[in-house]
C-alpha atoms as a PDB file:
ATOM      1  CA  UNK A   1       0.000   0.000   0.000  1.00  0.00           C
ATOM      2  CA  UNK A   2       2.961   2.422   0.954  1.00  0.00           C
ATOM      3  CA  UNK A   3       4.790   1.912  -2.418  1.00  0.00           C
ATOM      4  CA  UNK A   4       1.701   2.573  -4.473  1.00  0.00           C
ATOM      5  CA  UNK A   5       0.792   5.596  -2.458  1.00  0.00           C
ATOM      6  CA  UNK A   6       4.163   6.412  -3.232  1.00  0.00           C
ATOM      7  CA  UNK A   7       4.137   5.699  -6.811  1.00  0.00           C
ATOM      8  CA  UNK A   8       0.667   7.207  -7.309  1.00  0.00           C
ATOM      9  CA  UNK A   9       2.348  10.937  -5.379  1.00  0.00           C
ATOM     10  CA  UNK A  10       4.974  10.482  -8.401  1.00  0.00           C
ATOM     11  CA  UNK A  11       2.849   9.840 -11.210  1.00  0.00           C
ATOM     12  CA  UNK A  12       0.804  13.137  -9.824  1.00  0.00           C
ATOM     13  CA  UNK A  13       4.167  14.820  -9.950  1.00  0.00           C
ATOM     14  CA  UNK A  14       5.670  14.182 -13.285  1.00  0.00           C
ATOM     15  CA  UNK A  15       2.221  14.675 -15.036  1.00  0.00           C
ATOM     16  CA  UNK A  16       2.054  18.264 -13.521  1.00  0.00           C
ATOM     17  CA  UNK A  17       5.997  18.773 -14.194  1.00  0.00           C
ATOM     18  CA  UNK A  18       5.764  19.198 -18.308  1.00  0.00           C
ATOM     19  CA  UNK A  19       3.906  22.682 -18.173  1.00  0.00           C
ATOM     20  CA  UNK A  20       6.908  24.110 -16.297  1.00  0.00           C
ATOM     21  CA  UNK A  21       9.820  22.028 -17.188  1.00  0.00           C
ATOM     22  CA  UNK A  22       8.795  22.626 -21.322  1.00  0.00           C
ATOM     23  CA  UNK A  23      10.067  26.130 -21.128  1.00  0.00           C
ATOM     24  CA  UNK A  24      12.986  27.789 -21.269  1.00  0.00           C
ATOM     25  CA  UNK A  25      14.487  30.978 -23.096  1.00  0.00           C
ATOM     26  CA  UNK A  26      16.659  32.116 -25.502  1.00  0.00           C
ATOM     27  CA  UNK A  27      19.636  29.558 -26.143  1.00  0.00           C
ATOM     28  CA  UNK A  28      21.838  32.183 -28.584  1.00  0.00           C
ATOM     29  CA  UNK A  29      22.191  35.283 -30.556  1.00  0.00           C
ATOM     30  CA  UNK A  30      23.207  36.137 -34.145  1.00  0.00           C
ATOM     31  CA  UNK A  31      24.093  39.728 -35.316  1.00  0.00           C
ATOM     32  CA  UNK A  32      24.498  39.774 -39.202  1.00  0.00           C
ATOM     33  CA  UNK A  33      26.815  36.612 -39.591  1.00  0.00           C
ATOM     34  CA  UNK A  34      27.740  36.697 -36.408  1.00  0.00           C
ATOM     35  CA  UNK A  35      26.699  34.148 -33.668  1.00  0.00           C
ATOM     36  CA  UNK A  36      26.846  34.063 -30.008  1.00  0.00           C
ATOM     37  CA  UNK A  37      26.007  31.844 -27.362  1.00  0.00           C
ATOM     38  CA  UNK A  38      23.717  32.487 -24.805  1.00  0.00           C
ATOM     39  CA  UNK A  39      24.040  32.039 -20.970  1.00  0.00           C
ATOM     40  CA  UNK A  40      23.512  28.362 -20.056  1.00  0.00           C
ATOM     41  CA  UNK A  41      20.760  28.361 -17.546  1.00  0.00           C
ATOM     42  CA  UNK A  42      21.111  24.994 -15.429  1.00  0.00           C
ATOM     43  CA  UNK A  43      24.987  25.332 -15.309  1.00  0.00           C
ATOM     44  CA  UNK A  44      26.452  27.029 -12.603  1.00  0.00           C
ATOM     45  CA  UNK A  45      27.371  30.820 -13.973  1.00  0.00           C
ATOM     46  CA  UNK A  46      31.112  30.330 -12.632  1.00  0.00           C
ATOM     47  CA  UNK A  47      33.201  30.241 -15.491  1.00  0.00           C
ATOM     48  CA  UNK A  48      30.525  31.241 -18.179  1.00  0.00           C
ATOM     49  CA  UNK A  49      30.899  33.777 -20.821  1.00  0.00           C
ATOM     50  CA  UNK A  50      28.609  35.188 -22.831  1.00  0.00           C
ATOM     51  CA  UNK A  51      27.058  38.755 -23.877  1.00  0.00           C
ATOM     52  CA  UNK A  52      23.674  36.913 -22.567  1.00  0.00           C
ATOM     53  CA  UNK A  53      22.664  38.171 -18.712  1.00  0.00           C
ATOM     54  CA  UNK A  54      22.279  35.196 -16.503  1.00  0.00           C
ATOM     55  CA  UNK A  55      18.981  34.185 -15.789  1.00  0.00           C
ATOM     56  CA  UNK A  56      18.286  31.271 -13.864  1.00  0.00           C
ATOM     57  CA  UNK A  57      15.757  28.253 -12.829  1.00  0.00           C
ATOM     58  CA  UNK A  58      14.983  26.929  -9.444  1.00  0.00           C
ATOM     59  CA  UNK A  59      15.414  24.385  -7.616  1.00  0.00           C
ATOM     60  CA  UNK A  60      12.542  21.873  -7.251  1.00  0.00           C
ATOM     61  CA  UNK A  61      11.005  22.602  -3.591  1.00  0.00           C
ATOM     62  CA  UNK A  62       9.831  19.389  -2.792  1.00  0.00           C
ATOM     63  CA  UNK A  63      11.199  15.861  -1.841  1.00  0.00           C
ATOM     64  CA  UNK A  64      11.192  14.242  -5.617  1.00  0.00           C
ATOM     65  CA  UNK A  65      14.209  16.876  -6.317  1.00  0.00           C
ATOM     66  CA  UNK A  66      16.405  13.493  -6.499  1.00  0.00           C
ATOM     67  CA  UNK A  67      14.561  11.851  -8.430  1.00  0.00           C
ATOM     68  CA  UNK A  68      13.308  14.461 -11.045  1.00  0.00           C
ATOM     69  CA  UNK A  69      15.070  17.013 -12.914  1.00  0.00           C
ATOM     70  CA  UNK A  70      16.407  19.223  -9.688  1.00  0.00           C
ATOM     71  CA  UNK A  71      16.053  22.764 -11.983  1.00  0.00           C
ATOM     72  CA  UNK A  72      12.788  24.218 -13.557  1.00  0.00           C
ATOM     73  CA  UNK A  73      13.030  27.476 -15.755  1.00  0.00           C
ATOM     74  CA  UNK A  74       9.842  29.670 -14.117  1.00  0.00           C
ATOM     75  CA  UNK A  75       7.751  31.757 -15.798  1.00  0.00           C
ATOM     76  CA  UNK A  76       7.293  35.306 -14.505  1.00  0.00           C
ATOM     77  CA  UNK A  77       4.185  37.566 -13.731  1.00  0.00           C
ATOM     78  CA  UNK A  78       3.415  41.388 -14.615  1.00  0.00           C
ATOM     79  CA  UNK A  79       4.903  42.853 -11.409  1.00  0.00           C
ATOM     80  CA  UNK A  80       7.824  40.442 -10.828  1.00  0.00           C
ATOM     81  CA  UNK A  81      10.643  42.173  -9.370  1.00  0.00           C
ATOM     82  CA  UNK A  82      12.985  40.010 -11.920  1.00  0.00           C
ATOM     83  CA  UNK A  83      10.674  40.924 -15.066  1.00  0.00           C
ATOM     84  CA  UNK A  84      13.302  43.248 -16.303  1.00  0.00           C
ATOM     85  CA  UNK A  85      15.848  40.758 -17.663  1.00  0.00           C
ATOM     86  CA  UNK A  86      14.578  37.207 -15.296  1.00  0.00           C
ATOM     87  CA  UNK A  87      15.948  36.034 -12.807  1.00  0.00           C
ATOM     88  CA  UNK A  88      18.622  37.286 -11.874  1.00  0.00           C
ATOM     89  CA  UNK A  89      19.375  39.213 -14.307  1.00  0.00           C
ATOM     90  CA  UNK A  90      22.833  39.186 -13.036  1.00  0.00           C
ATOM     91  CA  UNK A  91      26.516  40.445 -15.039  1.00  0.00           C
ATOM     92  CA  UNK A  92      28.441  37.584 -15.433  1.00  0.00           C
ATOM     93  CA  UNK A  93      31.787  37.157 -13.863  1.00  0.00           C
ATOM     94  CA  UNK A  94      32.904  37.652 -17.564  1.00  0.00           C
ATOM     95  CA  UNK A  95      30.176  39.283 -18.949  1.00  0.00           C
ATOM     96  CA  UNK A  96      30.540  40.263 -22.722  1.00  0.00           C
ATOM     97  CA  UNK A  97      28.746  42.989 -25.275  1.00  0.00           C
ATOM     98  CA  UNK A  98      28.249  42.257 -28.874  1.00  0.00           C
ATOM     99  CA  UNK A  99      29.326  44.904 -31.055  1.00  0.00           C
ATOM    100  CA  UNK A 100      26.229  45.474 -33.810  1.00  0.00           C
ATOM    101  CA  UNK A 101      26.168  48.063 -36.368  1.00  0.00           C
ATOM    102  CA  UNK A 102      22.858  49.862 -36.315  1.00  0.00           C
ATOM    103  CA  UNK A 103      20.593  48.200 -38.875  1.00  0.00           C
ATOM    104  CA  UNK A 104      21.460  44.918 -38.247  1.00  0.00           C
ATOM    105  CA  UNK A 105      19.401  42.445 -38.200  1.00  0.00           C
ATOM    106  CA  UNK A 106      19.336  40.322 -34.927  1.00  0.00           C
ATOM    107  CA  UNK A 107      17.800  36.565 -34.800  1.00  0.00           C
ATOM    108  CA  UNK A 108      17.723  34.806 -31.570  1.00  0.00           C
ATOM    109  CA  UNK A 109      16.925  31.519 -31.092  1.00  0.00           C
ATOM    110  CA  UNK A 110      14.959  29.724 -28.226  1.00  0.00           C
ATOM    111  CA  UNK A 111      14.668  25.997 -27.118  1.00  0.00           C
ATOM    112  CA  UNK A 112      12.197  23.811 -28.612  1.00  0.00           C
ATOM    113  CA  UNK A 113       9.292  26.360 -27.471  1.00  0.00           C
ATOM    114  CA  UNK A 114       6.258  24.502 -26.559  1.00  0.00           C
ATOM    115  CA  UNK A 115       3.673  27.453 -26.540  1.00  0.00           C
ATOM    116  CA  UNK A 116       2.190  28.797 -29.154  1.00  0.00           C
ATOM    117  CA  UNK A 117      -0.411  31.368 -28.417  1.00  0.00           C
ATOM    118  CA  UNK A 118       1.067  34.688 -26.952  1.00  0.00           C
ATOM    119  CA  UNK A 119       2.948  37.678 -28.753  1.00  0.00           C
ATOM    120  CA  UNK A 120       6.420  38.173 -29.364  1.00  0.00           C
ATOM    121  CA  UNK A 121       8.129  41.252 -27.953  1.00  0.00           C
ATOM    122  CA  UNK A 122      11.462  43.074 -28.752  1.00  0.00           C
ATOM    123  CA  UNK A 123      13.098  45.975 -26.390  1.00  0.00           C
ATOM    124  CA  UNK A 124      16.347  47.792 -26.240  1.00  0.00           C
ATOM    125  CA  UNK A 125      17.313  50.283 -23.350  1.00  0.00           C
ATOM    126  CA  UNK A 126      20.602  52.699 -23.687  1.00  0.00           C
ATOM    127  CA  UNK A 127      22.590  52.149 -20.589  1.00  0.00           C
ATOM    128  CA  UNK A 128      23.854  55.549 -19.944  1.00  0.00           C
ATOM    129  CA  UNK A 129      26.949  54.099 -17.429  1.00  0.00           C
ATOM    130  CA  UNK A 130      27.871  51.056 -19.175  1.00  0.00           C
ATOM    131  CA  UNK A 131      25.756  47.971 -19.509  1.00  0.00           C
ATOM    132  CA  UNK A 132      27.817  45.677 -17.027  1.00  0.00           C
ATOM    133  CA  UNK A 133      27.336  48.093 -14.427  1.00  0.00           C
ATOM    134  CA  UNK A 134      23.419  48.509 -14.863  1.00  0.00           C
ATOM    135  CA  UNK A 135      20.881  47.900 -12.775  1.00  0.00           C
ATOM    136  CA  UNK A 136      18.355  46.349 -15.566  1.00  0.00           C
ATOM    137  CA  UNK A 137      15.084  47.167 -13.228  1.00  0.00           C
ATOM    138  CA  UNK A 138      16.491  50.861 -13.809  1.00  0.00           C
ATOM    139  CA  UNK A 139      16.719  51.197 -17.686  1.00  0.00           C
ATOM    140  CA  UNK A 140      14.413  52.823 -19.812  1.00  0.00           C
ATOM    141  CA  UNK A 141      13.323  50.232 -22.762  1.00  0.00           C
ATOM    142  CA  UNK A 142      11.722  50.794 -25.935  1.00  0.00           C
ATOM    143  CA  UNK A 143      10.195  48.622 -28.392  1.00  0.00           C
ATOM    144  CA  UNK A 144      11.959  47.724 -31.412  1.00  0.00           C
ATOM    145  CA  UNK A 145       9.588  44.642 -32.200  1.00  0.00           C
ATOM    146  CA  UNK A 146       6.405  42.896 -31.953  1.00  0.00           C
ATOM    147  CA  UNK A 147       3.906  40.193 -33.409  1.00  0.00           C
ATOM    148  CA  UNK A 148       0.148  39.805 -31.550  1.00  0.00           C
ATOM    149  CA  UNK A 149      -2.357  37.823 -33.582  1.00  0.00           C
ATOM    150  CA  UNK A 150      -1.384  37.802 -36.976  1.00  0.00           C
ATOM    151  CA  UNK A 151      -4.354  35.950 -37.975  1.00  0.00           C
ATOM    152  CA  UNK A 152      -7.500  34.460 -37.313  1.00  0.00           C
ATOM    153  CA  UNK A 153      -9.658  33.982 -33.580  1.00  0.00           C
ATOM    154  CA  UNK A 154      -7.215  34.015 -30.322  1.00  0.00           C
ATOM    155  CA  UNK A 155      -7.781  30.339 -29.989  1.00  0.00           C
ATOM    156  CA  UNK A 156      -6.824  28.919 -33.864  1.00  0.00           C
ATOM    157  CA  UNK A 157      -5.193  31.694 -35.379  1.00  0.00           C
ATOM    158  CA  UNK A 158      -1.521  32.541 -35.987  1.00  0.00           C
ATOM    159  CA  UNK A 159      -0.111  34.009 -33.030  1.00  0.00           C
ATOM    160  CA  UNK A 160       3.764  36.041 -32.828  1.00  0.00           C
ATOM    161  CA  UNK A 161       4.991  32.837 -30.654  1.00  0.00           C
ATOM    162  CA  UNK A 162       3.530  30.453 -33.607  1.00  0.00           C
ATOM    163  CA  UNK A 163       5.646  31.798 -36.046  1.00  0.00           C
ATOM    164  CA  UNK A 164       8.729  31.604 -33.844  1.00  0.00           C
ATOM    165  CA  UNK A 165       8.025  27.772 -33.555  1.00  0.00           C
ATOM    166  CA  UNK A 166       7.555  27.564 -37.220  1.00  0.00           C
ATOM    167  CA  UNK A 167      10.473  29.462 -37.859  1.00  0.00           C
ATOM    168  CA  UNK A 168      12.641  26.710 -35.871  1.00  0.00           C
ATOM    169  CA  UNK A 169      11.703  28.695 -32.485  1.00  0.00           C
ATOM    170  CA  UNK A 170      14.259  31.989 -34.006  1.00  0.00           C
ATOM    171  CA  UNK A 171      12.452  35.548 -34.108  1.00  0.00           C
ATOM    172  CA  UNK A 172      14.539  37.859 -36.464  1.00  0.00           C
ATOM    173  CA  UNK A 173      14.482  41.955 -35.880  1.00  0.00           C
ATOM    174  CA  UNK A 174      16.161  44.957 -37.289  1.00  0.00           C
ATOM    175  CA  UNK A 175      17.837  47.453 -34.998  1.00  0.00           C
ATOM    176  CA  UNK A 176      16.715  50.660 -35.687  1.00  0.00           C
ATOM    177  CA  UNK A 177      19.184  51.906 -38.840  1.00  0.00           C
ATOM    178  CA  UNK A 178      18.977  55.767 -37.043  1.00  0.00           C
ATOM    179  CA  UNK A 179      19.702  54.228 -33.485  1.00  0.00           C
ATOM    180  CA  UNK A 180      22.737  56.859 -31.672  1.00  0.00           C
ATOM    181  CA  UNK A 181      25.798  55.027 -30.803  1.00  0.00           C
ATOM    182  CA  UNK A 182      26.435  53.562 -27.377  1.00  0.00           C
ATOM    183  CA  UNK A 183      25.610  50.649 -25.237  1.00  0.00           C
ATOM    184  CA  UNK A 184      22.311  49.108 -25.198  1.00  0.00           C
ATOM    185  CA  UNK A 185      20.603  45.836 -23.494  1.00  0.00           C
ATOM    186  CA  UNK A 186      18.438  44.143 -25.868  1.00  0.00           C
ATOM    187  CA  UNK A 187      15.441  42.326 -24.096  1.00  0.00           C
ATOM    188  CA  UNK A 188      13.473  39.463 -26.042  1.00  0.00           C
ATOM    189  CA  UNK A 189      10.020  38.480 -24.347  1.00  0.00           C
ATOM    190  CA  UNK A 190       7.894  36.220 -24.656  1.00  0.00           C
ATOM    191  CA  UNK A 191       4.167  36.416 -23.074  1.00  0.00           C
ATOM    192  CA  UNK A 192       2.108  33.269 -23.162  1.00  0.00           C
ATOM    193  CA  UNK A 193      -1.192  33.124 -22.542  1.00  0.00           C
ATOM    194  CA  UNK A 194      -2.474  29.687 -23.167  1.00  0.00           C
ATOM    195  CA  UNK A 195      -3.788  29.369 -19.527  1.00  0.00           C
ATOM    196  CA  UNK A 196      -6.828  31.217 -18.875  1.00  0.00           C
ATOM    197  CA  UNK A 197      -6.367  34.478 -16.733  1.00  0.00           C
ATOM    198  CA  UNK A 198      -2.792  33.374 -15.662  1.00  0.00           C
ATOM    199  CA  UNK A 199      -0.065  35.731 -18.048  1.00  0.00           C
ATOM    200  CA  UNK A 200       3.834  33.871 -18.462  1.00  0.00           C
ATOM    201  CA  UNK A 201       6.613  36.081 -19.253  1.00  0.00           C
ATOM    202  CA  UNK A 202       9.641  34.746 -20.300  1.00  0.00           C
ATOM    203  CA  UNK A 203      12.252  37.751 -20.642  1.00  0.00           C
ATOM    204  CA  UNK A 204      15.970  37.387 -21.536  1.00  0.00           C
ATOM    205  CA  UNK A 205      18.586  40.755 -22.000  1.00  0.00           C
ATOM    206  CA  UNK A 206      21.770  40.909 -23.890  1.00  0.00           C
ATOM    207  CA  UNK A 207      24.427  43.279 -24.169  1.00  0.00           C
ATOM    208  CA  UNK A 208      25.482  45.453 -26.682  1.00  0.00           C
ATOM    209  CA  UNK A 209      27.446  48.275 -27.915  1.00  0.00           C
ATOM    210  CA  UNK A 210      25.815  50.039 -30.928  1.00  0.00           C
ATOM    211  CA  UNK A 211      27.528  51.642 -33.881  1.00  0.00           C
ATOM    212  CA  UNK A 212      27.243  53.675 -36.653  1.00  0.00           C
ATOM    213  CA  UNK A 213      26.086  57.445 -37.641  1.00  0.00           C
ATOM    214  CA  UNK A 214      22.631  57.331 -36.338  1.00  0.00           C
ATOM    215  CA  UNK A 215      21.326  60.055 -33.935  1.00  0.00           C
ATOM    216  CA  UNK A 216      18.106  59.262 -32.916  1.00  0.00           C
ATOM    217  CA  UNK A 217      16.840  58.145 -29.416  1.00  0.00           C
ATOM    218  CA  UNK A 218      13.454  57.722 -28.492  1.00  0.00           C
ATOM    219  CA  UNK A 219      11.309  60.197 -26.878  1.00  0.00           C
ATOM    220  CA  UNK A 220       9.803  59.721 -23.744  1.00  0.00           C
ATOM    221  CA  UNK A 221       6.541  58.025 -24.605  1.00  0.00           C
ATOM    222  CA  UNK A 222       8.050  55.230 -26.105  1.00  0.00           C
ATOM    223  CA  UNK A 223       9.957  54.606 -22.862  1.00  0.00           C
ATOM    224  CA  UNK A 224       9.010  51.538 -19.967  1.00  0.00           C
ATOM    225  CA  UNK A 225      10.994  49.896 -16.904  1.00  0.00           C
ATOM    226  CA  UNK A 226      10.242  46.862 -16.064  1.00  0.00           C
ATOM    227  CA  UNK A 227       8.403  46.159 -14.139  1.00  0.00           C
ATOM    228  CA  UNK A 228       6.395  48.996 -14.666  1.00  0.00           C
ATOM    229  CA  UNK A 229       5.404  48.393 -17.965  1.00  0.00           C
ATOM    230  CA  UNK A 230       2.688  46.342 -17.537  1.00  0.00           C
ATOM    231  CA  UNK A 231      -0.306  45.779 -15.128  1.00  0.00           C
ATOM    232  CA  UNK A 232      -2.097  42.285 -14.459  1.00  0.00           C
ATOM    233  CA  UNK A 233      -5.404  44.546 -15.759  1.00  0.00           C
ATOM    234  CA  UNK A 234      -4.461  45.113 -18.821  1.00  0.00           C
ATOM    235  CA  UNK A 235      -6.189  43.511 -21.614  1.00  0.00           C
ATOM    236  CA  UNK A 236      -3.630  41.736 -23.470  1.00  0.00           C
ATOM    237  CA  UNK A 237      -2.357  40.505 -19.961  1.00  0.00           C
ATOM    238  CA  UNK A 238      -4.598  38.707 -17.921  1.00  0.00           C
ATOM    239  CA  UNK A 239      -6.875  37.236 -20.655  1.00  0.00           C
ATOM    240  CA  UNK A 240      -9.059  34.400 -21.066  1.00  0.00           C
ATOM    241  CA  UNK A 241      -8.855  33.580 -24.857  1.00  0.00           C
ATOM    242  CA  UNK A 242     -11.456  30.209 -24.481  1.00  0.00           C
ATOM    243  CA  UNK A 243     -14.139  32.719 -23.042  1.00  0.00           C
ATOM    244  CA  UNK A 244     -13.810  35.140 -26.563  1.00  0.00           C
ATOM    245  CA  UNK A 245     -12.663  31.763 -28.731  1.00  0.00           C
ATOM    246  CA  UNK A 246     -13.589  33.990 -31.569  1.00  0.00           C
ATOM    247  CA  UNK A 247     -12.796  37.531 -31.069  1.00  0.00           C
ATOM    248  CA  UNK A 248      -9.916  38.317 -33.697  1.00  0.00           C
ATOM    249  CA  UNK A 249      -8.451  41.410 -31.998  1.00  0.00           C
ATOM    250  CA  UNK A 250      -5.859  41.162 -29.570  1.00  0.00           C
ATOM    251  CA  UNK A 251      -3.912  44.495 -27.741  1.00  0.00           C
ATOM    252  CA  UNK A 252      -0.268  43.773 -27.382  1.00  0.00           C
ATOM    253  CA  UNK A 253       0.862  45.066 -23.965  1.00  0.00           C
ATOM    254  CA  UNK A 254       3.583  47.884 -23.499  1.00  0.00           C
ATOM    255  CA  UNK A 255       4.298  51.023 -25.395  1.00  0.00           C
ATOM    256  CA  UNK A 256       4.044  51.565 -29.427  1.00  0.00           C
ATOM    257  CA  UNK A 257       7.014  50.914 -31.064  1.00  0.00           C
ATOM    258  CA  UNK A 258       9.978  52.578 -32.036  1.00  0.00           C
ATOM    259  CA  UNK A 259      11.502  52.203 -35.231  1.00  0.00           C
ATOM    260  CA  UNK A 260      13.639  55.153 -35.548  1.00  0.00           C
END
């Protein structure tokens, strides 16, 4: 009776582990021709290199952490402390930039991504001291990039996140051609929102240092921290896409944006 009590609390376990241990985030980077790898989340950062900030998983908090894989990537909410560039968001020990002429286009690429309905969101932020020494929750980012619903109802239709997968889970983007020299992070995002009323943001910041002759910088409308930039009200947030199965409209969260 014990061991199939037992056997029964695993079985419970590993069928709720696949919603959480499916994600992940964005494996590398390439800048023209150009690639670079990203920070490996379930090694220890000691010793890593990369122009990728770390972000991390947790540890399993319960007694099947031996017998299961012990780290889980985590999706984040609107007002997480750590929505800025995940958890932690930290400068590695030998932290690179990647240096991108403006108008480049950038492609990263993701893990098998399991999701498909959510949008697909792009940021930079200038990092007026140097992007090593920033404080991510700080900077000022601006949109570069999105994709909502492309087509169809918000249950069937083409969705930003669906056309990642299809494009062998890579989202490509230009960097504003106008852009002013200088360091930037560059923040991909992912928002899923596949389970009713309960919004998944998977964030992950780079570094780079932009050049070229551009002068532009966006004005202060266009700018968001994070978090900050969204609210769990807002309609493209917290959404239940089975209760408006048809509805072909969806309002991407966070400011217009920029493109020079």
């Amino acid at each position: 009776m014990h061991f199939v009590l037992a056997f029964a609390s695993l079985s419970a376990a590993i069928l709720r582990l696949p919603q959480v241990s499916a994600h992940g985030g964005v494996l590398s980077y390439k800048f023209g021709d150009t690639t670079y790898q990203g920070f490996v989340p379930y090694n220890t950062p000691v010793g890593q290199s990369s122009i990728q900030r770390e972000w991390d998983t947790v540890r399993i908090s319960n007694n099947l952490s031996n017998v299961l894989s012990p780290h889980l990537p985590l999706p984040l909410h609107p007002t997480d402390a750590s929505l800025s560039c995940n958890i932690d968001g930290a400068t590695l020990a030998e932290q690179l930039s990647a240096t991108v002429a403006a108008g480049t286009q950038v492609t990263a690429y993701w893990n098998a991504w399991p999701h498909t309905i959510g949008p697909v969101m792009v940021y930079m932020a200038a990092c007026p001291s140097g992007c090593s020494n920033a404080d991510t929750s700080t900077l000022e980012f601006f949109k570069i990039d999105q994709a909502g619903l492309i087509s169809g109802t918000l249950v069937t239709g083409l969705w930003g996140m669906g056309e990642l997968v299809q494009n062998n889970n890579s989202w490509t983007s230009t960097i504003p051609a106008s852009l002013a020299p200088g360091e930037y992070m560059i923040r991909h995002e992912l928002l899923a929102i596949h389970t009713s009323d309960q919004p998944q943001f998977y964030p992950e910041c780079a570094q780079l240092i932009i050049t070229g002759s551009g002068t532009s910088t966006p004005a202060s409308s266009y700018l968001v921290t994070f978090p900050g930039a969204y609210s769990a009200s807002d309609p493209g947030v917290t959404i239940d896409i089975y209760a408006n199965e048809n509805e072909t409209n969806y309002t991407i969260p966070g400011p217009a944006v920029w493109s020079g």
